[in-house]
Protein backbone atom coordinates (compact mmCIF):
# COMPACT_ATOMS: atom_id res chain seq x y z
CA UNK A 1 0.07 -17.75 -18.46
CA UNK A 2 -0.44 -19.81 -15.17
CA UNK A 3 -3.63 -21.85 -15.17
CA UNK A 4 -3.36 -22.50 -11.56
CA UNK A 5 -5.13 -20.36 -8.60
CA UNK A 6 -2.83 -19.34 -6.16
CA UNK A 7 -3.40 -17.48 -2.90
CA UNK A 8 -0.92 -15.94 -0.54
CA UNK A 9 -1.14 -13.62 2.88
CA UNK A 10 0.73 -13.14 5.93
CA UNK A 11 1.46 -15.73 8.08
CA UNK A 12 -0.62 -14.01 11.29
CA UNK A 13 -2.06 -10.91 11.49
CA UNK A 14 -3.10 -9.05 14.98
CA UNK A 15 -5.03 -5.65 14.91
CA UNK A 16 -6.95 -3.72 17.79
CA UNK A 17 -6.37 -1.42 20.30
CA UNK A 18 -2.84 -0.68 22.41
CA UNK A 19 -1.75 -4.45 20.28
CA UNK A 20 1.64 -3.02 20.40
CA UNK A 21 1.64 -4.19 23.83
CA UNK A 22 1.06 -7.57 23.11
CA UNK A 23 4.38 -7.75 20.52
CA UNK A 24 6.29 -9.77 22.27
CA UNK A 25 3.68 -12.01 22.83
CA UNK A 26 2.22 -12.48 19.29
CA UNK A 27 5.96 -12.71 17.97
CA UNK A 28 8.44 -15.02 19.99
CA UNK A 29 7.98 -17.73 18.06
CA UNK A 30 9.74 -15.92 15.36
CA UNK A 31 13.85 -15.56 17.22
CA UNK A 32 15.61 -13.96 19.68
CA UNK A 33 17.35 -10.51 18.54
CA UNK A 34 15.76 -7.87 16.68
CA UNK A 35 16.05 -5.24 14.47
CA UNK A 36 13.57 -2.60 14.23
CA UNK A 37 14.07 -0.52 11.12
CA UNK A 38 11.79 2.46 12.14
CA UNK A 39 10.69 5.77 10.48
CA UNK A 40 11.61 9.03 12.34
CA UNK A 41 8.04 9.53 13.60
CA UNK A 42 7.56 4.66 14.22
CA UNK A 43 9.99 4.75 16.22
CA UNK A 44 8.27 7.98 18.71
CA UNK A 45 5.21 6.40 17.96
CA UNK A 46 6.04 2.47 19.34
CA UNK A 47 9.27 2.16 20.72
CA UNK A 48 8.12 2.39 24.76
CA UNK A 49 5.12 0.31 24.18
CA UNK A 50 7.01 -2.21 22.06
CA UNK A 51 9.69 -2.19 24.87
CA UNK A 52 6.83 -2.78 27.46
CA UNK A 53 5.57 -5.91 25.89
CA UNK A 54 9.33 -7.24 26.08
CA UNK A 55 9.11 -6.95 30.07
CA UNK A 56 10.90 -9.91 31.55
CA UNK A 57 12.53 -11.26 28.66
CA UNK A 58 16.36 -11.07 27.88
CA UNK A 59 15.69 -10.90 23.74
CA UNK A 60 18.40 -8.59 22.46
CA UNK A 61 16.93 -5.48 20.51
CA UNK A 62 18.38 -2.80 18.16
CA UNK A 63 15.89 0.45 16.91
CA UNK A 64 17.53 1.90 13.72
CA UNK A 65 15.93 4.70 12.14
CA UNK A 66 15.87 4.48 8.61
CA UNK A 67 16.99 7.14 5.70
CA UNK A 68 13.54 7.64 4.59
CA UNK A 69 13.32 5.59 0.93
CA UNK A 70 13.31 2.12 0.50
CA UNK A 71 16.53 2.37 -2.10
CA UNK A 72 19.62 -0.06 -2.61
CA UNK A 73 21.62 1.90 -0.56
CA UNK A 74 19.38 2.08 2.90
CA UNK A 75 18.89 -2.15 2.11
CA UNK A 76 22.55 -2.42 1.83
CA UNK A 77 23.60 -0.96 5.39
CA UNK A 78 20.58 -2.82 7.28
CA UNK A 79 21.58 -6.21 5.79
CA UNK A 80 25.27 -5.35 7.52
CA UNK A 81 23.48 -4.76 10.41
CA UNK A 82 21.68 -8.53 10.16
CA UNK A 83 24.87 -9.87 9.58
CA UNK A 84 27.51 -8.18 11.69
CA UNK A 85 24.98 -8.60 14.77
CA UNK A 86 23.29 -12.31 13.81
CA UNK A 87 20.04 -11.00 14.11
CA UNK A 88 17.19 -13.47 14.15
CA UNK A 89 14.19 -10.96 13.05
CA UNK A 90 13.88 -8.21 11.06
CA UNK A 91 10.95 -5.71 12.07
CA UNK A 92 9.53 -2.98 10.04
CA UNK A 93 8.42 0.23 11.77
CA UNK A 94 6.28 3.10 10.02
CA UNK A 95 5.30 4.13 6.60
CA UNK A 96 5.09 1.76 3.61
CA UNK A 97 9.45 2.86 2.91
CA UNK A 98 10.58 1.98 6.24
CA UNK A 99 8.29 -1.50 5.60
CA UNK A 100 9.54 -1.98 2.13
CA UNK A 101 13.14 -1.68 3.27
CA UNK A 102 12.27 -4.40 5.75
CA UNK A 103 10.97 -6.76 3.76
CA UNK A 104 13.82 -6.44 1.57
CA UNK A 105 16.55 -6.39 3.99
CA UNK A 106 15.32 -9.81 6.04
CA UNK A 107 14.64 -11.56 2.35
CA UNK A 108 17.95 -10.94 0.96
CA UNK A 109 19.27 -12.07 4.96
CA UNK A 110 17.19 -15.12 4.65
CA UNK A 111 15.42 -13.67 8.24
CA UNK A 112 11.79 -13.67 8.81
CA UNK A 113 10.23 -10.14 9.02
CA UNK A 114 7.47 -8.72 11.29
CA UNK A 115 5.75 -5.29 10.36
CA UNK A 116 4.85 -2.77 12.30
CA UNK A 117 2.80 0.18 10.25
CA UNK A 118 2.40 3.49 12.32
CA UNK A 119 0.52 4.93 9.39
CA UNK A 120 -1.99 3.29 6.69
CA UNK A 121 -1.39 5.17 3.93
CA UNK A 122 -0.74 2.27 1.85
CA UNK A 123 -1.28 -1.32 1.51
CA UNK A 124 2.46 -2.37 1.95
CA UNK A 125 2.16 -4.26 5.31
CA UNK A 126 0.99 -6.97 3.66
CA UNK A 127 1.92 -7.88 0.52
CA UNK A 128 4.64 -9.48 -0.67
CA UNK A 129 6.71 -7.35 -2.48
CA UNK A 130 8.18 -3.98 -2.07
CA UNK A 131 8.51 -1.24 -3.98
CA UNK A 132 12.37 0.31 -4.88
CA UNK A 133 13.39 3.51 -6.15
CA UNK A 134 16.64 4.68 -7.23
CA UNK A 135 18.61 6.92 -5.02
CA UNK A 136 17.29 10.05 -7.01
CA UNK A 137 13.13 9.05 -5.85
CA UNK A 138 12.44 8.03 -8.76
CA UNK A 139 10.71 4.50 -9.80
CA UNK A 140 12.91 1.37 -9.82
CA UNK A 141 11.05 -1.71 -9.74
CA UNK A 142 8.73 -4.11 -7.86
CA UNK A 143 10.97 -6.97 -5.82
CA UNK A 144 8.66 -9.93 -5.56
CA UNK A 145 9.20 -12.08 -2.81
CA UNK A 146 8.61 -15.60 -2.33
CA UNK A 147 6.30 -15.47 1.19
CA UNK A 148 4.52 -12.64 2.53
CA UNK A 149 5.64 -11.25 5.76
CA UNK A 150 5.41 -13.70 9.19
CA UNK A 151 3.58 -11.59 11.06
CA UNK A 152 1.48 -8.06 10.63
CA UNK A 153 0.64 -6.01 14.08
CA UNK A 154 -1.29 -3.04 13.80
CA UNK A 155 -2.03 -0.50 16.76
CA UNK A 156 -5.49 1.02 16.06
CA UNK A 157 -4.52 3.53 19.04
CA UNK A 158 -1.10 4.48 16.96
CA UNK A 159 -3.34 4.98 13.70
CA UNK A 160 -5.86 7.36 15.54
CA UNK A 161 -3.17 9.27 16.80
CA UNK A 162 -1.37 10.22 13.37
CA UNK A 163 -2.06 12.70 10.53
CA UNK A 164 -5.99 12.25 8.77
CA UNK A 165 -4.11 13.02 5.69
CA UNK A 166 -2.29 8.92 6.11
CA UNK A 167 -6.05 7.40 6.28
CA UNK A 168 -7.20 9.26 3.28
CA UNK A 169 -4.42 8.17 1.31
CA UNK A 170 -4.62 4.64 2.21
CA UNK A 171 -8.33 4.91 1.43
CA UNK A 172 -7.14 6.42 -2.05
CA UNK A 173 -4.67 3.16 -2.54
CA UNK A 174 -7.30 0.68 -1.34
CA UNK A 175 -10.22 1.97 -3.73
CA UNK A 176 -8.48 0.69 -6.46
CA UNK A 177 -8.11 -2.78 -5.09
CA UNK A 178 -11.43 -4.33 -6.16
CA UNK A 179 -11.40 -2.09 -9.59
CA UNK A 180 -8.00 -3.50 -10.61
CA UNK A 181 -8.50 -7.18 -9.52
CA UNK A 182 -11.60 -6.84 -11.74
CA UNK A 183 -9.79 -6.00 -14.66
CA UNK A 184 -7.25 -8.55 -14.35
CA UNK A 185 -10.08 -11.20 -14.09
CA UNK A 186 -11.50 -10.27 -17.07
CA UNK A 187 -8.79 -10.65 -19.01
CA UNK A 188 -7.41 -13.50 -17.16
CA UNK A 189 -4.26 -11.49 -16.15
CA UNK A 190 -2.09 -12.98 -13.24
CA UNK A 191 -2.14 -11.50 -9.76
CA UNK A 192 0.97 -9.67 -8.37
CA UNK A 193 1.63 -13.38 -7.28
CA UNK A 194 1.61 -14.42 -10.51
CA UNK A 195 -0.66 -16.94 -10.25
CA UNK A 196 -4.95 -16.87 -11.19
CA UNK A 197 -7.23 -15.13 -9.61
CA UNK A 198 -9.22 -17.29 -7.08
CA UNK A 199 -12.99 -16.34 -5.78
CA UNK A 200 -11.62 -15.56 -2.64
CA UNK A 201 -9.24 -12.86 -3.44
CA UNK A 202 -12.24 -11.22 -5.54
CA UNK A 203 -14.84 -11.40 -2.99
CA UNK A 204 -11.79 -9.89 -0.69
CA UNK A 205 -11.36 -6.98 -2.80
CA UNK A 206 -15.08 -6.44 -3.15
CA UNK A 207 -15.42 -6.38 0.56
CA UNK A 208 -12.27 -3.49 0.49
CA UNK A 209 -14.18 -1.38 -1.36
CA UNK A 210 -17.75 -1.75 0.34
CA UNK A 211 -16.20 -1.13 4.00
CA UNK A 212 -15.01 2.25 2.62
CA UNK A 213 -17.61 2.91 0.99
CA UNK A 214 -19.78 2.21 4.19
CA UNK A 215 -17.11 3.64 7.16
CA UNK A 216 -15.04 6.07 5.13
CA UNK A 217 -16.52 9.30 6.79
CA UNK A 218 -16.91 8.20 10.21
CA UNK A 219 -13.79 6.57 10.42
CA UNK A 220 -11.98 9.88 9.24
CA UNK A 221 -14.23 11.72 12.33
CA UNK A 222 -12.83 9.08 14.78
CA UNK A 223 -9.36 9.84 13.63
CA UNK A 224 -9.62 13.42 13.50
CA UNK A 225 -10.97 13.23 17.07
CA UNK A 226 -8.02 10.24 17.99
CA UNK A 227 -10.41 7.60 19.01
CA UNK A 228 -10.66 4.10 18.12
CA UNK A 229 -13.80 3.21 17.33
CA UNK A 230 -15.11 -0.05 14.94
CA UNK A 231 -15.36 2.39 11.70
CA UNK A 232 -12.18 3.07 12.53
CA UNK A 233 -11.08 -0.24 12.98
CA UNK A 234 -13.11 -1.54 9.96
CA UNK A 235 -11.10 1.23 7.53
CA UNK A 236 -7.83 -0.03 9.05
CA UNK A 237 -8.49 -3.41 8.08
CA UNK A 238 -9.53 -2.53 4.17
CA UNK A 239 -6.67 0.12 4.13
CA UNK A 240 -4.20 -3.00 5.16
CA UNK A 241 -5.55 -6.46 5.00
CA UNK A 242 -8.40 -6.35 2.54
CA UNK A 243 -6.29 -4.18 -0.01
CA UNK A 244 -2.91 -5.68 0.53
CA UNK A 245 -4.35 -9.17 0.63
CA UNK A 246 -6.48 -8.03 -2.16
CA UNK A 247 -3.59 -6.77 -4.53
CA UNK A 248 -1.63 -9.26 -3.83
CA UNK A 249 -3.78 -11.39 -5.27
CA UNK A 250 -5.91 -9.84 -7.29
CA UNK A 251 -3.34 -7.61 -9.79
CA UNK A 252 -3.24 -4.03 -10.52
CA UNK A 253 -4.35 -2.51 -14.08
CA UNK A 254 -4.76 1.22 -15.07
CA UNK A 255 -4.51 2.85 -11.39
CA UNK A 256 -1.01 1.51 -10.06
CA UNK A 257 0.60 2.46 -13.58
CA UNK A 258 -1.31 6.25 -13.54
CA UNK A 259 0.75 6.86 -10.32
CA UNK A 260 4.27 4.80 -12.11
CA UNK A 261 3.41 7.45 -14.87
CA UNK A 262 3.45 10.56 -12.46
CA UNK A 263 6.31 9.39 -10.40
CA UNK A 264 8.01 10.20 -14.06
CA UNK A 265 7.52 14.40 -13.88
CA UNK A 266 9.90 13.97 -10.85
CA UNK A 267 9.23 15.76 -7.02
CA UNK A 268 5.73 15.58 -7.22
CA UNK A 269 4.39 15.75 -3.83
CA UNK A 270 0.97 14.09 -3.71
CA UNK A 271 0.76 11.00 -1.72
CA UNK A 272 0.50 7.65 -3.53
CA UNK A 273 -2.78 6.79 -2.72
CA UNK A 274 -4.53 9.85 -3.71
CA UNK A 275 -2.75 9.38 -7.02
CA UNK A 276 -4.45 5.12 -7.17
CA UNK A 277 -7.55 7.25 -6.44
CA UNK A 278 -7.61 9.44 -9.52
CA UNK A 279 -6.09 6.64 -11.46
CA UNK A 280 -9.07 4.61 -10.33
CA UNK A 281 -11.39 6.87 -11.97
CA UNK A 282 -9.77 7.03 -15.25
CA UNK A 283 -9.36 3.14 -15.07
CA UNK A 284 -13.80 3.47 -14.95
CA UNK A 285 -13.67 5.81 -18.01
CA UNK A 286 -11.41 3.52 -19.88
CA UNK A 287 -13.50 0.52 -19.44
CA UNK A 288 -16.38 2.44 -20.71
CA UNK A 289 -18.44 1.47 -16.74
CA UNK A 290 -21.53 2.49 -16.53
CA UNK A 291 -22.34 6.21 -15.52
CA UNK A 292 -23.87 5.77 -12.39
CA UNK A 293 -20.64 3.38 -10.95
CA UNK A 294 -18.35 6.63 -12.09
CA UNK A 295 -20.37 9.03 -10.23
CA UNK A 296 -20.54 6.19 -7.47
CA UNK A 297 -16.62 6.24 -7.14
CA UNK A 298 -16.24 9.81 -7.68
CA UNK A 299 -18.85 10.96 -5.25
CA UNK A 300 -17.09 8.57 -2.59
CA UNK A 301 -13.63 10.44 -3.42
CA UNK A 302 -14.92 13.64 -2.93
CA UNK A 303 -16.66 12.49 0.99
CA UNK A 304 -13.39 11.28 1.64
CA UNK A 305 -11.21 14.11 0.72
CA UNK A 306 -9.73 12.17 -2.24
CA UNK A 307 -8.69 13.99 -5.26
CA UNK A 308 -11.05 14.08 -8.74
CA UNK A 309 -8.76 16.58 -10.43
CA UNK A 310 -5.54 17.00 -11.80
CA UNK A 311 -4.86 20.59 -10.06
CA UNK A 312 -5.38 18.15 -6.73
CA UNK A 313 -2.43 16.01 -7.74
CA UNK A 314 -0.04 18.94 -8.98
CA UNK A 315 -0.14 18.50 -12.72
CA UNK A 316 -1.23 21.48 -13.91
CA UNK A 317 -0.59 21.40 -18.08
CA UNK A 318 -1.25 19.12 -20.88
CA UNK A 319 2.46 18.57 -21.63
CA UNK A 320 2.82 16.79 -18.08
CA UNK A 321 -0.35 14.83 -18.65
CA UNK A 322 1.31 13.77 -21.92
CA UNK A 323 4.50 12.89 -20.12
CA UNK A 324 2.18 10.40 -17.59
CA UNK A 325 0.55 8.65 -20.21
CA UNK A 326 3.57 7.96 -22.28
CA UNK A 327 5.72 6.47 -18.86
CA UNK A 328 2.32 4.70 -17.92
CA UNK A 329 2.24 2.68 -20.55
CA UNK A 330 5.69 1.58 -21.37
CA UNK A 331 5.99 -2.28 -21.55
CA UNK A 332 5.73 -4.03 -18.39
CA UNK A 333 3.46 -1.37 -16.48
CA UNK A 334 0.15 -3.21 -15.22
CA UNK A 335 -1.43 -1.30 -17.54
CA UNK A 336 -1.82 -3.85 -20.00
CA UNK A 337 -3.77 -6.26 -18.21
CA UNK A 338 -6.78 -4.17 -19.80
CA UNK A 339 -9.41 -5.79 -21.95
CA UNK A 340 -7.61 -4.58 -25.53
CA UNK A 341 -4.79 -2.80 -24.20
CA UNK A 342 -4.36 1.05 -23.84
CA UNK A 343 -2.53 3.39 -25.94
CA UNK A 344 -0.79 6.25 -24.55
CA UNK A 345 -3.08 8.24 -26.57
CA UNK A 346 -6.37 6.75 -25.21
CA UNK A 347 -4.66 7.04 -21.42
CA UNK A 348 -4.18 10.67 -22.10
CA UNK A 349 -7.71 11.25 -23.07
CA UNK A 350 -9.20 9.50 -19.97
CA UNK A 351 -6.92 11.69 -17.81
CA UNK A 352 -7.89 14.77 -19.71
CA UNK A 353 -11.79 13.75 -19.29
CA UNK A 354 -12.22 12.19 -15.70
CA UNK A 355 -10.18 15.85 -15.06
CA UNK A 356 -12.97 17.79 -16.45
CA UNK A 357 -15.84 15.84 -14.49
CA UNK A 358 -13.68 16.24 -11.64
CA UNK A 359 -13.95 20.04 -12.04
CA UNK A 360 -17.56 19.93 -13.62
């Protein structure tokens, strides 16, 4: 184990209102020709304001849209791309996929990246890893990398104008943040970083969890009405900075490896951060936390729209609940940075119970 603290984030990071038209601006520094690997729905959502904010300048640019999983396959025809066409900067357009592909396209190109999220769903802007599944959708691995991204731009007007259903997820992902880095600090687990877990990254992830706690509802009003308001802007923030920044350096526990273990029944549907959200509350019953924090937690799910059962999630029988805990907990899975470990057998319980308060 690493005795030293270690903190990482990205370089620069630029939210607010119509930002998108300020790209060019925030970004030059970072080269001259550009790839934009976009989502279906980015590239509608940025490509004339991004263009806008290039007025005037000669900067080559190439919009690709992207396959829709961040798998070897998709990484392997962008880093072509990087290479047949000498680009300088890799950009990532849309959903935490089209991000993750991104990242790793410009690391294994030695390029800097810039992201772009259209939707935040999850805490992927940020960070500095991504997340890679085999071709099939099913869980790879993690790919650490050794920077976080050069630049994050977020366009509070493109987040008010997409689906509720994205905030709500990213709420999901980001209320495990501060639960997670807590475990890990208790047991003196490293951060996704690999390195300890400094005061700032803590008080970080507290602060996630207290702005959704505080904004959650009104922010999901503003969004269902497609205004940008500070609630808004506040959940934005926790759904990307606070909980990427958070994770990042904080670690993940019982949560992050409740949605690894669901990702194992295969075509599940339910988004990943509602999955974090009902892994957060059998993380609480695990560590035994005080009544009143459960309720606490579950009570803000249920404001929010996040699930508290399994029926919410898909899983609908004990066999598949068995099949979650087992896949949750094979070695490796962040699972065991808990205080005494957890058994599959002790996972399944806590799945079986925090289902039946859900219900109750």
């Amino acid at each position: 184990m690493s005795n030293l603290m270690l903190m990482r984030a990205p370089q620069k990071y630029v939210q607010g209102k119509d930002a998108l038209l300020k790209f060019h601006d925030e970004m030059e520094s970072l080269g001259h020709s550009w790839l934009f690997i976009c989502s279906r729905s980015g590239y509608a959502a940025t490509h004339d304001k991004i263009e806008q904010s290039f007025a005037g300048s000669d900067d080559r640019r190439r919009y690709e849209v992207f396959g829709g999983t961040s798998s070897v396959g998709e990484i392997e025809r962008f880093r072509a791309i990087v290479a047949e066409e000498k680009i300088d900067v890799v950009v990532g357009v849309g959903g935490g996929s089209a991000i993750d592909t991104a990242k790793a396209t410009a690391h294994y190109e030695g390029r800097p990246v810039a992201v772009v999220p259209t939707v935040v769903a999850t805490d992927a802007p940020c960070t500095g890893l991504s997340v890679i599944y085999n071709d099939d959708g099913s869980f790879n691995s993690y790919l650490f990398y050794p920077k976080n991204p050069e630049a994050v731009l977020v366009d509070s007007a493109v987040i008010a104008q997409a689906p509720v259903s994205f905030l709500v997820a990213g709420m999901g992902d980001a209320l495990g943040t501060y639960f997670e880095a807590r475990a890990c600090d208790r047991t003196h687990a490293l951060s996704l970083e690999f390195g300890g877990i400094t005061r700032s990254a803590l008080a970080l992830c507290r602060l996630c969890y207290e702005t959704l706690r505080e904004y959650g509802p009104m922010a999901i009003a503003a969004c269902e009405q497609h205004v940008v308001t500070p609630e808004l802007d506040a959940v934005i923030e926790a759904n990307t900075y606070l909980s990427g920044v958070g994770a990042d350096n904080g670690g993940l526990a019982v949560a992050h490896s409740f949605y690894n273990g669901l990702t194992a029944l295969g075509g599940h549907e339910a988004p990943h951060g509602c999955c974090v959200a009902f892994g957060t509350l059998v993380q609480l019953l695990l560590e035994r936390a005080p009544r009143a924090e459960f309720e606490e937690v579950q009570g803000f799910c249920r404001s929010v729209g996040l699930p508290v059962t399994l029926a919410e999630l898909g899983v609908t029988t004990h066999e598949e609940v068995r099949t979650i805990a087992e896949a949750a907990c094979v070695e490796g899975e962040s699972i065991h940075n808990m205080a005494g470990d957890v058994t599959p057998d002790e996972l399944f319980d806590a799945i079986v119970l925090a289902d039946a308060l859900g219900r109750a």
